[in-house]
N, C-alpha and C. Protein backbone atom coordinates (compact mmCIF):
# COMPACT_ATOMS: atom_id res chain seq x y z
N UNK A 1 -43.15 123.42 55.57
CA UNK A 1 -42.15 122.38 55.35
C UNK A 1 -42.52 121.12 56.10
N UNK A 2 -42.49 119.87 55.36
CA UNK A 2 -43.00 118.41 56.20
C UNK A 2 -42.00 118.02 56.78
N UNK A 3 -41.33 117.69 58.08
CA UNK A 3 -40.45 117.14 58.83
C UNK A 3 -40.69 115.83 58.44
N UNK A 4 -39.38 114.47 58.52
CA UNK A 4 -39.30 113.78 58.92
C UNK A 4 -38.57 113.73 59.34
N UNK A 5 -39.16 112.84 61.52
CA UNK A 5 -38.49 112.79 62.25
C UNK A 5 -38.03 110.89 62.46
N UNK A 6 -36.48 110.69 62.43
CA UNK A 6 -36.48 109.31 62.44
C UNK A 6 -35.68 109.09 64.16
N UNK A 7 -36.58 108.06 64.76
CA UNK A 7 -36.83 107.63 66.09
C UNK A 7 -36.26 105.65 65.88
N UNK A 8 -35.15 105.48 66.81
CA UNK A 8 -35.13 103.98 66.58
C UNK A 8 -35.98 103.35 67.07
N UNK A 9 -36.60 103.34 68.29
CA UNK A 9 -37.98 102.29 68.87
C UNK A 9 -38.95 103.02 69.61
N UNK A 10 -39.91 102.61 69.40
CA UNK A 10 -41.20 102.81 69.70
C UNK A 10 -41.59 104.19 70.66
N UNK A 11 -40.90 103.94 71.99
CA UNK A 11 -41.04 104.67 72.97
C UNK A 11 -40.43 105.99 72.29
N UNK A 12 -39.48 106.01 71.63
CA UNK A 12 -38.58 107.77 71.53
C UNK A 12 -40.10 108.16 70.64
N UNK A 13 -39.98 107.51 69.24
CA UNK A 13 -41.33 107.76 68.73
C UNK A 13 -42.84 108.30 69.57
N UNK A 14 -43.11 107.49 70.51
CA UNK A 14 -44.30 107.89 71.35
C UNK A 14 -43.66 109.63 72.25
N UNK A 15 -42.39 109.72 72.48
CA UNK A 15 -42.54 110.53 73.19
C UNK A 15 -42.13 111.84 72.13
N UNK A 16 -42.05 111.42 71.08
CA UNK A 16 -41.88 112.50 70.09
C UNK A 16 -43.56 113.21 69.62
N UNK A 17 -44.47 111.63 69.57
CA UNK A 17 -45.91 112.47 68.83
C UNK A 17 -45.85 113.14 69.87
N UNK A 18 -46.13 112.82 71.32
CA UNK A 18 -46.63 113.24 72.90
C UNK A 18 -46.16 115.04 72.29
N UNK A 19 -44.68 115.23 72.47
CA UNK A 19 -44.64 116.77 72.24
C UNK A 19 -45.19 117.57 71.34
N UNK A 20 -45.56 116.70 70.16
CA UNK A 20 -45.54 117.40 68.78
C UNK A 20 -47.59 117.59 68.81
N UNK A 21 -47.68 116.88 69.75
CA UNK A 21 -49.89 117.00 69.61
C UNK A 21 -50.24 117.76 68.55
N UNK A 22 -49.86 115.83 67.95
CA UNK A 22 -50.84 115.76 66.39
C UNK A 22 -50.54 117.55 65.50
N UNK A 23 -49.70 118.00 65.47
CA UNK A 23 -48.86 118.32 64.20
C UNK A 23 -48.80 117.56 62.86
N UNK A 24 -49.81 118.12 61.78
CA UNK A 24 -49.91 117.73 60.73
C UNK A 24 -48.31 117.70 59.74
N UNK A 25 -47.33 118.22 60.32
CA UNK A 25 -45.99 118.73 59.38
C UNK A 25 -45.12 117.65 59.45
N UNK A 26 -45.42 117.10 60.46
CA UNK A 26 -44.18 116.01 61.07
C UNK A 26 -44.87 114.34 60.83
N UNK A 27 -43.98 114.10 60.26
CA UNK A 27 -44.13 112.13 60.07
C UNK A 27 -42.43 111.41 61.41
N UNK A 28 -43.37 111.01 62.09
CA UNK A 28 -42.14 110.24 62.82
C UNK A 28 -42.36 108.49 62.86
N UNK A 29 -41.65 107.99 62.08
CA UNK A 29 -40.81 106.69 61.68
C UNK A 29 -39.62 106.40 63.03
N UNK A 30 -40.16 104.88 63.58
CA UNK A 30 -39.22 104.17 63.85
C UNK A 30 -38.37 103.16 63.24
N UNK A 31 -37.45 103.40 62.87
CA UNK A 31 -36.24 102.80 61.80
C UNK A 31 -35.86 102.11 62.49
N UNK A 32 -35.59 101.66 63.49
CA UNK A 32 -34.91 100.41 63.95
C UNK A 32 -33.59 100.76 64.80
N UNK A 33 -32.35 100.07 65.46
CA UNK A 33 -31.22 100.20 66.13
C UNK A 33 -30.38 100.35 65.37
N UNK A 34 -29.50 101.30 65.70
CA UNK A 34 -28.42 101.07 64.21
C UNK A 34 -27.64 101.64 63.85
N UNK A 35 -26.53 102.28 62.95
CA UNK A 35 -26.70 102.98 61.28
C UNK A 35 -26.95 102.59 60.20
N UNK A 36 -27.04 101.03 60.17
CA UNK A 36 -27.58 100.50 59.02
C UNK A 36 -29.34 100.50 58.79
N UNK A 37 -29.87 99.83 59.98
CA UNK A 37 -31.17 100.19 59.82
C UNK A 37 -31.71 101.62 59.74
N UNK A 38 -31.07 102.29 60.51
CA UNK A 38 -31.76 103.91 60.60
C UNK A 38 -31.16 104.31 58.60
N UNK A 39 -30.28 104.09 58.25
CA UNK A 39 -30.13 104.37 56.93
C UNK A 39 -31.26 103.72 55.56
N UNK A 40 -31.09 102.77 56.12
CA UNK A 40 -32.33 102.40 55.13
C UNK A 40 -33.71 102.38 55.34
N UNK A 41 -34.20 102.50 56.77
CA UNK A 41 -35.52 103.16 56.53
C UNK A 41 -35.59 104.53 56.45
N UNK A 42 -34.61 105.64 56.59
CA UNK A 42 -34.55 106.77 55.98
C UNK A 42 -34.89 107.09 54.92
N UNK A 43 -34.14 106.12 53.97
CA UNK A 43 -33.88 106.42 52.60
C UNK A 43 -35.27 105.78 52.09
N UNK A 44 -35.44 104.41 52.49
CA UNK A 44 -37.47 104.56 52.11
C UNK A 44 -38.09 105.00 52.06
N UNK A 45 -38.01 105.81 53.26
CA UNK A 45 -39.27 107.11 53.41
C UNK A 45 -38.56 108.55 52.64
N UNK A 46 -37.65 108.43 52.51
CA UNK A 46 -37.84 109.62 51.31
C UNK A 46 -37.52 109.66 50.15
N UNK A 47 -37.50 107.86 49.82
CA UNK A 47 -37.93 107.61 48.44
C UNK A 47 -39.05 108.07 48.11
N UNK A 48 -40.24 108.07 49.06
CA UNK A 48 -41.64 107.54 48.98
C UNK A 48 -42.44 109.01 49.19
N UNK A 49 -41.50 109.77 49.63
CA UNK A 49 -42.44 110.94 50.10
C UNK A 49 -41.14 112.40 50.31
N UNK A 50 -42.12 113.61 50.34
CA UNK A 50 -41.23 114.65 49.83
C UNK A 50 -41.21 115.67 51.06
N UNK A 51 -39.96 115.62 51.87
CA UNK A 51 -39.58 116.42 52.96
C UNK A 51 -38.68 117.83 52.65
N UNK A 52 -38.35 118.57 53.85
CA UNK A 52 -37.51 119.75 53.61
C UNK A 52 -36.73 119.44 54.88
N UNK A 53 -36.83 118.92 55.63
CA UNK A 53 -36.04 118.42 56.45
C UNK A 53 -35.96 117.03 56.91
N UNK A 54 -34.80 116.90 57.74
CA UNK A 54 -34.81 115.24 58.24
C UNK A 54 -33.81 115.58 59.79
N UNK A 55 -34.87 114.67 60.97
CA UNK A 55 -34.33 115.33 61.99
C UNK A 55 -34.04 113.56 62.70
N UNK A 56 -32.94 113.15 63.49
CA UNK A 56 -32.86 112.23 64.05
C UNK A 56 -32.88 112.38 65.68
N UNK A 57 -33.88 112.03 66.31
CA UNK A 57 -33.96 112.56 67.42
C UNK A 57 -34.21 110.56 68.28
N UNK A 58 -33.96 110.87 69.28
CA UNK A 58 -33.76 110.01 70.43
C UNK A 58 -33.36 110.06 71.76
N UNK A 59 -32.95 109.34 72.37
CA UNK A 59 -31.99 109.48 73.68
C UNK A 59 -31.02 108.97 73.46
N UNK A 60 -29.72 109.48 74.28
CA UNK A 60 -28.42 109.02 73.75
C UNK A 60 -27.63 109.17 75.18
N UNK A 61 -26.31 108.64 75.23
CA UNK A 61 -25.31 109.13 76.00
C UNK A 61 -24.40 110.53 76.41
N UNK A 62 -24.58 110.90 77.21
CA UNK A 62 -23.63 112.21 77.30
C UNK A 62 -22.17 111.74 77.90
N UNK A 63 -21.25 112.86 77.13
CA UNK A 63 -19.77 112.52 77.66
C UNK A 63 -19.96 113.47 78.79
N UNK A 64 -19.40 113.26 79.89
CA UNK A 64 -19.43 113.57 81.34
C UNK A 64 -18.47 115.20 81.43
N UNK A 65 -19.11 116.04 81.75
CA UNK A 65 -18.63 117.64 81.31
C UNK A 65 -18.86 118.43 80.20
N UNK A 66 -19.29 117.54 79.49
CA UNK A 66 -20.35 118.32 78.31
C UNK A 66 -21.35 118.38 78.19
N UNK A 67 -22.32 116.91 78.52
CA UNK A 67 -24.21 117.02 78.31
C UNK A 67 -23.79 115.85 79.51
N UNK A 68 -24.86 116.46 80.46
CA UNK A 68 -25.10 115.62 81.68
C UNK A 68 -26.61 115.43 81.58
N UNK A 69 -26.89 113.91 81.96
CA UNK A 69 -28.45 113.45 82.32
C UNK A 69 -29.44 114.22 82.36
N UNK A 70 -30.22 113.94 81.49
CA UNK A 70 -31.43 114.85 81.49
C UNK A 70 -31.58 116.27 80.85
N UNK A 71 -29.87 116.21 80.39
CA UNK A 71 -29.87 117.69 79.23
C UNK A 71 -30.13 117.26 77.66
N UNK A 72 -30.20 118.02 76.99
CA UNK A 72 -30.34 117.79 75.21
C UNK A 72 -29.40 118.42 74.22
N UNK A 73 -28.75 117.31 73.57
CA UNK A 73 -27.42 117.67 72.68
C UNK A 73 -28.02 118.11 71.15
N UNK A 74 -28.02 119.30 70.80
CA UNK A 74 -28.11 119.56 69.16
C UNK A 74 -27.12 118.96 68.49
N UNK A 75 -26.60 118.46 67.54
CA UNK A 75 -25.39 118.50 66.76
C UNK A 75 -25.56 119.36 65.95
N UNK A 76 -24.12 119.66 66.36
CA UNK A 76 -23.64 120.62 64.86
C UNK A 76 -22.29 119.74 64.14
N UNK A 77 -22.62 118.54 64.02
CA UNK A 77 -21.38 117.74 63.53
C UNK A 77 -22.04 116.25 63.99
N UNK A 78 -22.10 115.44 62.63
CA UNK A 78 -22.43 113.78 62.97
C UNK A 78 -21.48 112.88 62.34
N UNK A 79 -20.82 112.52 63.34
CA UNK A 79 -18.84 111.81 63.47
C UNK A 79 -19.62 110.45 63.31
N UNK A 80 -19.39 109.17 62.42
CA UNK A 80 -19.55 107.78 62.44
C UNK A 80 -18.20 107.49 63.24
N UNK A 81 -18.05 107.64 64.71
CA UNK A 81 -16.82 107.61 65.15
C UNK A 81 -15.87 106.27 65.31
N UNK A 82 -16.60 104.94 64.75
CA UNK A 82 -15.74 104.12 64.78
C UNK A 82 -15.86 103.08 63.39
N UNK A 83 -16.36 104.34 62.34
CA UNK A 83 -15.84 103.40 61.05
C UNK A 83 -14.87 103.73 60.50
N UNK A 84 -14.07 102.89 60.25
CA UNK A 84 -12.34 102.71 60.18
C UNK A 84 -11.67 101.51 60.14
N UNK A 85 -10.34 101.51 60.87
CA UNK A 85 -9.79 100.15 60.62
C UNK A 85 -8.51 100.47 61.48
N UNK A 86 -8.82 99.38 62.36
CA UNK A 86 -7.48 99.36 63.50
C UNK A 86 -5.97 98.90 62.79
N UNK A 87 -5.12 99.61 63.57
CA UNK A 87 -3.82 99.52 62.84
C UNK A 87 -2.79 99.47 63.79
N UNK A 88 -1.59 98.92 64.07
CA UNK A 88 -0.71 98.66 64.94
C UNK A 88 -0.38 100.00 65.40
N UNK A 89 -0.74 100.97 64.75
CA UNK A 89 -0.34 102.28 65.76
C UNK A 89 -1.85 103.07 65.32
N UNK A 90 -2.85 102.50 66.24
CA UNK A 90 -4.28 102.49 66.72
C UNK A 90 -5.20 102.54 65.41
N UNK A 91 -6.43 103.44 65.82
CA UNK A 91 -7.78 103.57 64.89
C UNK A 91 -7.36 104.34 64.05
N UNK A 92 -7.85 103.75 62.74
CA UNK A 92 -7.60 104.91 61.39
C UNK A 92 -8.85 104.95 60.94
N UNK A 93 -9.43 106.30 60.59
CA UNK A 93 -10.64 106.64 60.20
C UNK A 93 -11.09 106.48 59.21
N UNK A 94 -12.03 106.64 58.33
CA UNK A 94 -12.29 106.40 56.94
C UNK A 94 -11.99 107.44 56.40
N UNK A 95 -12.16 108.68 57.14
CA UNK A 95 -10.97 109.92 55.81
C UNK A 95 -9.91 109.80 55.71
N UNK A 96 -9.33 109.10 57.05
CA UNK A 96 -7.33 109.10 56.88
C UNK A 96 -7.29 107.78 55.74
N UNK A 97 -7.85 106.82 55.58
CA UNK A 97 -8.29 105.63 54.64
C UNK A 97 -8.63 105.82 53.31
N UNK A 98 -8.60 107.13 53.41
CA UNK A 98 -8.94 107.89 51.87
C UNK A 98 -10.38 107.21 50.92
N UNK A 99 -11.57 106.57 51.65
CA UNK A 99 -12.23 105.75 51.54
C UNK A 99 -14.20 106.64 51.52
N UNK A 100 -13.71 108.24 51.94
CA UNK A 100 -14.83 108.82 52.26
C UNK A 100 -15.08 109.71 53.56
N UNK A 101 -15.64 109.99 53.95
CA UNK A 101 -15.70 110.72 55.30
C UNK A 101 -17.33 110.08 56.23
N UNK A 102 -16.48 110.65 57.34
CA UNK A 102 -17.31 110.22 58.41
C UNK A 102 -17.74 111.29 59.20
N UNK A 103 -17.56 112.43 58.50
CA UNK A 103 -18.60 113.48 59.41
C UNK A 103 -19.56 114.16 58.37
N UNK A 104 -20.60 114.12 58.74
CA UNK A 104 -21.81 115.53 58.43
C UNK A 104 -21.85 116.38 58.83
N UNK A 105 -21.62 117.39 58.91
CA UNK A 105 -21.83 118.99 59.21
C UNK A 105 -23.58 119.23 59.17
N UNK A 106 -23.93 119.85 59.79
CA UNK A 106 -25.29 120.25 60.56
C UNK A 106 -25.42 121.89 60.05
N UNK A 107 -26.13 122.50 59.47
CA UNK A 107 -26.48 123.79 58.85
C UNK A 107 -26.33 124.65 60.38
N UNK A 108 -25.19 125.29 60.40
CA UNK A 108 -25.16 126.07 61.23
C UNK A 108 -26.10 127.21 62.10
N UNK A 109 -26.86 127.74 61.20
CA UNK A 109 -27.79 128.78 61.39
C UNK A 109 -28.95 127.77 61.92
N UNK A 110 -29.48 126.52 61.03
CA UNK A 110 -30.45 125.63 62.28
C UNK A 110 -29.90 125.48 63.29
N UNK A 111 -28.23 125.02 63.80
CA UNK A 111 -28.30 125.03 65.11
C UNK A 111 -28.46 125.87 65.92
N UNK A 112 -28.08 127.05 65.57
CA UNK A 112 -28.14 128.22 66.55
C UNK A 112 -30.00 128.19 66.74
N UNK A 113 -30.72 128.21 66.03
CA UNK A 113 -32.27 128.47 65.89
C UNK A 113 -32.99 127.57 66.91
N UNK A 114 -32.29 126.15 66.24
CA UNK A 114 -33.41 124.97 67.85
C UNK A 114 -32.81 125.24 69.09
N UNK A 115 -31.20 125.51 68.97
CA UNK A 115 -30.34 125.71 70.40
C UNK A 115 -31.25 127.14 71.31
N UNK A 116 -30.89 127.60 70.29
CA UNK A 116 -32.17 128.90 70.79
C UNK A 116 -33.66 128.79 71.55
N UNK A 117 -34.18 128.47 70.73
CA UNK A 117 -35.71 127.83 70.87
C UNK A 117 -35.67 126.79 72.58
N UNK A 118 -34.91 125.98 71.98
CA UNK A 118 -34.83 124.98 73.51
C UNK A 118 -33.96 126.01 75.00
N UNK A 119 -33.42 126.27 74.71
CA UNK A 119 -32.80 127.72 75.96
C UNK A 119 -34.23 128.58 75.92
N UNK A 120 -34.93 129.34 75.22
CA UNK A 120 -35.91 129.98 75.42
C UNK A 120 -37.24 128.93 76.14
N UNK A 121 -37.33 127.94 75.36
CA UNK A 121 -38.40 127.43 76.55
C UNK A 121 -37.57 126.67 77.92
N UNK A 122 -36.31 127.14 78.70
CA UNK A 122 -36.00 127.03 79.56
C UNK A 122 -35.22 125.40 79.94
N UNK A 123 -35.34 124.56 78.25
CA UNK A 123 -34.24 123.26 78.81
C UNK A 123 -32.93 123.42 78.65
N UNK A 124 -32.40 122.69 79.57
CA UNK A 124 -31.19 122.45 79.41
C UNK A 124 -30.10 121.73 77.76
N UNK A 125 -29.84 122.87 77.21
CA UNK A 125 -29.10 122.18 75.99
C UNK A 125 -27.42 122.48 75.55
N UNK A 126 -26.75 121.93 75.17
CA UNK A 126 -26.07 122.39 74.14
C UNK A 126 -25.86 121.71 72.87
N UNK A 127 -24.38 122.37 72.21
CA UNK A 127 -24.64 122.02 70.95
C UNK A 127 -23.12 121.26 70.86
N UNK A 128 -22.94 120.52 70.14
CA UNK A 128 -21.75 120.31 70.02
C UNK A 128 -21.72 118.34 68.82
N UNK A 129 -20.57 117.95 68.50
CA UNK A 129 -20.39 116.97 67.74
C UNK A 129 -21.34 115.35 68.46
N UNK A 130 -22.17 114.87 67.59
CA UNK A 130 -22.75 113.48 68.54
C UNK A 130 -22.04 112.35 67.43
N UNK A 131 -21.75 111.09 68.32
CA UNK A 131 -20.81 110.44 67.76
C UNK A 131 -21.75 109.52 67.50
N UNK A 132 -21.88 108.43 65.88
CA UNK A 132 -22.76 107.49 65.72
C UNK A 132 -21.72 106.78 65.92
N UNK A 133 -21.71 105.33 66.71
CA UNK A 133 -21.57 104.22 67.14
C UNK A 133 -21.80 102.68 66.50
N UNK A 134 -21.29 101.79 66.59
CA UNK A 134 -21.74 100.69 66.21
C UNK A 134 -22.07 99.58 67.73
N UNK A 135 -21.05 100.13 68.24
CA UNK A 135 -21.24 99.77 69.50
C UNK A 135 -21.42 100.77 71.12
N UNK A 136 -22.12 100.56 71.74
CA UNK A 136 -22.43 101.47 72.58
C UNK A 136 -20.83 101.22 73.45
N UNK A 137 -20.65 102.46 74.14
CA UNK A 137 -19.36 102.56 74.47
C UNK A 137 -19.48 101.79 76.00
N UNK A 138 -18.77 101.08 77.03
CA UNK A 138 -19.27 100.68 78.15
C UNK A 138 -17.74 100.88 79.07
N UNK A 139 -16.78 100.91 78.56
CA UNK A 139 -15.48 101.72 79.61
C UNK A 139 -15.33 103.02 79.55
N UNK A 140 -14.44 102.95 80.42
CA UNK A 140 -13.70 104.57 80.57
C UNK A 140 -12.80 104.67 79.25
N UNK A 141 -12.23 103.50 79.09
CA UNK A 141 -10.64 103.72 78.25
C UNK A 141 -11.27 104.27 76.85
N UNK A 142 -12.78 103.15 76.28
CA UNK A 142 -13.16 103.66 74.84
C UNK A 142 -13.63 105.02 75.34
N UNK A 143 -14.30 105.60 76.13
CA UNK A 143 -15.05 107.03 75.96
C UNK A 143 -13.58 107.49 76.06
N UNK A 144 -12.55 107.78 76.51
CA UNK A 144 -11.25 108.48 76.57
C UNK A 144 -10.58 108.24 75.44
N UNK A 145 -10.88 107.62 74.82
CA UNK A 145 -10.03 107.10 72.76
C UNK A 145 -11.51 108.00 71.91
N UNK A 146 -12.41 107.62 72.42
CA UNK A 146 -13.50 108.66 71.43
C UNK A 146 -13.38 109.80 71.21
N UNK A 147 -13.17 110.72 72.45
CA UNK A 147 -13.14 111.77 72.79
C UNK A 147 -11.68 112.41 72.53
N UNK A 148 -10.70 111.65 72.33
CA UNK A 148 -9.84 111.87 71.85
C UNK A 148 -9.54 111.75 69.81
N UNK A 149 -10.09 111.06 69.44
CA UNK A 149 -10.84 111.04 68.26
C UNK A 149 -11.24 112.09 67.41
N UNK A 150 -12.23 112.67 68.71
CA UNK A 150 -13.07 113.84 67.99
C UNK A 150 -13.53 114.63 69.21
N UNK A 151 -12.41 115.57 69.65
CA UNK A 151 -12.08 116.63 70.28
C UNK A 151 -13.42 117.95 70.48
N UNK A 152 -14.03 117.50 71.74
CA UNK A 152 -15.52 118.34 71.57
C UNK A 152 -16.80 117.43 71.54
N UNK A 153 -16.26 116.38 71.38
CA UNK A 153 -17.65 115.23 71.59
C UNK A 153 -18.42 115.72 72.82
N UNK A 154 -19.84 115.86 72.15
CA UNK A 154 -20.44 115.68 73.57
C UNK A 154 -21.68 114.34 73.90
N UNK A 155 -22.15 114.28 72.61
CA UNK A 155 -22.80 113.18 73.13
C UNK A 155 -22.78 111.29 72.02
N UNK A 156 -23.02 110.21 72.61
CA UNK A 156 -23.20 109.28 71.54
C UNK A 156 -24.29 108.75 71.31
N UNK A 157 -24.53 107.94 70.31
CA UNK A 157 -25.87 107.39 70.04
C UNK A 157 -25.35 106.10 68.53
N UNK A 158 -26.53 105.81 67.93
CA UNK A 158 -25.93 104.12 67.43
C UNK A 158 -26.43 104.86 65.84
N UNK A 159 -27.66 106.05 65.83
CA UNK A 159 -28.43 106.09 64.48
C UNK A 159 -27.97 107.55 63.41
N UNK A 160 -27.25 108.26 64.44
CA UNK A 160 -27.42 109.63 63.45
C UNK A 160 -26.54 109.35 62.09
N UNK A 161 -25.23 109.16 62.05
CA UNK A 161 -24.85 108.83 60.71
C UNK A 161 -25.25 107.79 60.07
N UNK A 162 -26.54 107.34 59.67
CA UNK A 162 -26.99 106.36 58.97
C UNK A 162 -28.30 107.13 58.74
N UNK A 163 -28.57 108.05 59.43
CA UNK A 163 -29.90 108.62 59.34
C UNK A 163 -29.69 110.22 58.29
N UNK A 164 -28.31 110.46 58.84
CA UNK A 164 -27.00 111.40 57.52
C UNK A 164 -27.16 110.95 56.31
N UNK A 165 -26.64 109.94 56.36
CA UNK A 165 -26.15 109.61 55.23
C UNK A 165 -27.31 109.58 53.98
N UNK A 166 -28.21 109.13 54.29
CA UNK A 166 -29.87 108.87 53.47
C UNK A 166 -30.22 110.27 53.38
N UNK A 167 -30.26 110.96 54.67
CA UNK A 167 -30.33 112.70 54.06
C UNK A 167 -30.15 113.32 53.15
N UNK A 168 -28.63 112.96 53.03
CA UNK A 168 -27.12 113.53 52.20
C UNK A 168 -27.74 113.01 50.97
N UNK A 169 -28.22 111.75 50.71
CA UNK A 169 -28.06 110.94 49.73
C UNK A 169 -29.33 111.60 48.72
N UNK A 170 -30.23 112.30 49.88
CA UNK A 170 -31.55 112.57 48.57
C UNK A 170 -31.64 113.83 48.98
N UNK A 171 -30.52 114.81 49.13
CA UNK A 171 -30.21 116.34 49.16
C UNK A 171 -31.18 116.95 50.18
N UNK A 172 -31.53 116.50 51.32
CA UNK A 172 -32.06 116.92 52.61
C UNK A 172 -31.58 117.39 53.70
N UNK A 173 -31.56 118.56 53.93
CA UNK A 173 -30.87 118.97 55.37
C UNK A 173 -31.18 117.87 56.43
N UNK A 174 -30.02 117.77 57.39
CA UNK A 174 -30.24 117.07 58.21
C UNK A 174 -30.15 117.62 59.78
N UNK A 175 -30.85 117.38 61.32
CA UNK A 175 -30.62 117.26 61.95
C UNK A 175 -30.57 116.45 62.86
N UNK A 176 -30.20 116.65 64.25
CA UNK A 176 -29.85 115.49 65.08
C UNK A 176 -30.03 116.24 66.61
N UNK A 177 -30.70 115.61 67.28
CA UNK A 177 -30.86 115.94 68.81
C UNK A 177 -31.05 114.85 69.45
N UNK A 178 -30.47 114.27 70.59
CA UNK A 178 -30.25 114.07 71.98
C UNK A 178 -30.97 114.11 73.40
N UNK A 179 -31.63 113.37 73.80
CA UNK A 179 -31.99 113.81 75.25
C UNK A 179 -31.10 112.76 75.64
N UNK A 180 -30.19 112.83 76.54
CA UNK A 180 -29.52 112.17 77.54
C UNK A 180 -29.54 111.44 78.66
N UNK A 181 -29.58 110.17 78.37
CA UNK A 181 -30.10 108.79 79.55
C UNK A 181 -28.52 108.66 80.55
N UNK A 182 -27.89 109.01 80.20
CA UNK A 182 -26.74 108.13 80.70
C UNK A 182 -25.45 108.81 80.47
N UNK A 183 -24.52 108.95 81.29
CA UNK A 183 -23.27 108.84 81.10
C UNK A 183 -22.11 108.21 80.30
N UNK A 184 -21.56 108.52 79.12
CA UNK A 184 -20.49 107.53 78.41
C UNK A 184 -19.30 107.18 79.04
N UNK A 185 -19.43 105.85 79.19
CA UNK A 185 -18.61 105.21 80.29
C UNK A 185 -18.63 104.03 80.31
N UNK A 186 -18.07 103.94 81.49
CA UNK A 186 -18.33 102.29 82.41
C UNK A 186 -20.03 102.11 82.39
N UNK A 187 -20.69 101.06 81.78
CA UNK A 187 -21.33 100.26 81.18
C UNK A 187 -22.16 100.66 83.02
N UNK A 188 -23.12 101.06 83.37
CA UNK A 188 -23.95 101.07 85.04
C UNK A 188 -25.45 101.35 84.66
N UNK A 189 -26.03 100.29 84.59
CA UNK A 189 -27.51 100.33 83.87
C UNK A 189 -28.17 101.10 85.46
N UNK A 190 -27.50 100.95 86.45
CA UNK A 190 -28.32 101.60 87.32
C UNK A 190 -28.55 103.26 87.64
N UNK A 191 -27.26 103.70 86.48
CA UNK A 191 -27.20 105.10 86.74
C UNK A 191 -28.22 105.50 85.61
N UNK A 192 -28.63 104.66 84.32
CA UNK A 192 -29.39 104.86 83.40
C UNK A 192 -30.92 105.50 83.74
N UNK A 193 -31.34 107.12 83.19
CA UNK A 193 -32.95 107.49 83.51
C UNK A 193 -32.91 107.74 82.34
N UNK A 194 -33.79 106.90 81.62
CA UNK A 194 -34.67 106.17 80.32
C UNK A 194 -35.47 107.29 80.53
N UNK A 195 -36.26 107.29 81.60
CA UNK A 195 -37.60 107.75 81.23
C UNK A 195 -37.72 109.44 81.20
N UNK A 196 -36.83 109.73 82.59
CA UNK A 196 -36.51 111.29 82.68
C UNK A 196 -35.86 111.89 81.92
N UNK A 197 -35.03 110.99 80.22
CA UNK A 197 -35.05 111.14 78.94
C UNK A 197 -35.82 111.24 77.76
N UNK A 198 -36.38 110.39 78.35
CA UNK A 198 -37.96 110.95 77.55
C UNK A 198 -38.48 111.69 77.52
N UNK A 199 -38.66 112.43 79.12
CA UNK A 199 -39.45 113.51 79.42
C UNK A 199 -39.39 114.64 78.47
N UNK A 200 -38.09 115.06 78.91
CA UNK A 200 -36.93 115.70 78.19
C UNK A 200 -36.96 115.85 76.32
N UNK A 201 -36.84 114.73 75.89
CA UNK A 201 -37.32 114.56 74.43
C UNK A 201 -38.70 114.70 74.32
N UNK A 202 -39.39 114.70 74.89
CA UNK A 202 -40.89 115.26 74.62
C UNK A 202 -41.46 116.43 74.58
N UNK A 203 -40.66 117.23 75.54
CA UNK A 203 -40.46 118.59 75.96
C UNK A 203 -39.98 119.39 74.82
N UNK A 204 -38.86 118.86 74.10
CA UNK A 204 -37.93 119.07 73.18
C UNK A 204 -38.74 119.47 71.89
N UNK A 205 -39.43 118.28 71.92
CA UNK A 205 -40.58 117.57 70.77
C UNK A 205 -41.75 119.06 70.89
N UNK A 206 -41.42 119.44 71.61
CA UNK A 206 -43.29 120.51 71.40
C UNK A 206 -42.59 121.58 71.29
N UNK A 207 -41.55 121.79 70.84
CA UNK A 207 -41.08 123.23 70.42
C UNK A 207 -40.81 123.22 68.80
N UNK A 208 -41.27 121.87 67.99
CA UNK A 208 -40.36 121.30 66.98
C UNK A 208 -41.20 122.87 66.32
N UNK A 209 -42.36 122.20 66.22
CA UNK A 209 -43.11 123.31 65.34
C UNK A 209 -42.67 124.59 65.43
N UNK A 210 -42.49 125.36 66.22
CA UNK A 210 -42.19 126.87 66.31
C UNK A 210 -40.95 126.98 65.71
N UNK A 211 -39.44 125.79 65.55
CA UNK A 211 -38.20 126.17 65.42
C UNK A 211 -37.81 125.37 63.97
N UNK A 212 -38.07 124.69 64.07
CA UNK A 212 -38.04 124.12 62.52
C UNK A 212 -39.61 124.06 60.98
N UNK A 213 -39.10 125.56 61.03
CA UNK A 213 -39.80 125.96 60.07
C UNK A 213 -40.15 125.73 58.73
């Protein structure tokens, strides 16, 4: 089966080949920041070419008691958690909007399999709902309205439902993983490890072959 793995910039990409050493199965594409960009260079590349899977991998935010720094979030659920439309008695979602839905469901049996795989080579993971974003979250009050939202959040990021949706759109399973830079919160670039996220996603990255078959 040919993976495509979609990476927003350069570095997640570099630390994705780094794990994967030159694996003929896997094409990893940097799509850009987003859900709009990660959606449409998705959907290019599998206009153009013929996958069995589609995996969105990066670094992302962890909500604080679920994925802490330097752990890795599977989804089993990809929430577009703030497309909707504010209303004098708060956020209304695009399913309560009767307009479509905003979650993807994640093939259960893959999660248990990479969740597996990554616990067997000894990282730190779990599994749980990752929220796509338009805006990165930077208070307490939005991560406490998110998380209230969508009950079980554990981690956020800007690309997975746009990287869904192009999946969905050309009948491709989809997944989504996480290495964790940061805390969702109050906006503290100094608590941010970029790189010891990387590590982490690289690590992640050299098990692809054995678990996604």
């Amino acid at each position: 089966m040919r993976v495509l793995v979609v990476t927003s910039v350069s570095a997640e990409r570099d630390a994705v080949l780094r794990g994967l050493h030159g694996s003929s199965r896997f094409e990893v594409l940097v799509a850009g920041v987003g859900p709009a960009a990660a959606a449409a260079s998705t959907a290019t590349a599998l206009a153009t070419a013929k996958y069995g899977l589609v995996v969105s991998a990066g670094i992302g935010g962890g909500f604080p008691g679920r994925a802490e720094v330097g752990s890795l979030v599977v989804a089993n659920e990809i929430v577009a958690a703030d497309l909707g439309a504010q209303t004098p008695d708060g956020f209304c979602s695009l399913d309560e909007l009767g307009f479509g839905s905003t979650r993807v469901p994640v093939d259960p049996r893959l999660v248990t399999r990479v969740t597996g795989g990554l616990q067997a080579a000894g990282l730190p993971v779990t599994a749980g709902p990752v929220l796509s974003v338009s805006t990165v979250t930077g208070t307490a009050t939005t991560a406490l309205e998110l998380t209230s939202r969508v009950p079980g959040a554990t981690a956020e990021a800007m690309e997975g439902y746009g990287v869904a949706t192009a999946a969905r759109h050309h009948g491709v399973p989809i997944l989504e993983i996480r290495a964790i830079s940061n805390p969702v919160g109050p906006r503290d670039r100094a608590s941010w490890r970029i790189k010891e996220a990387l590590n982490v996603l690289e690590a992640a990255s050299s098990i692809f072959p054995e678990v996604l078959l």
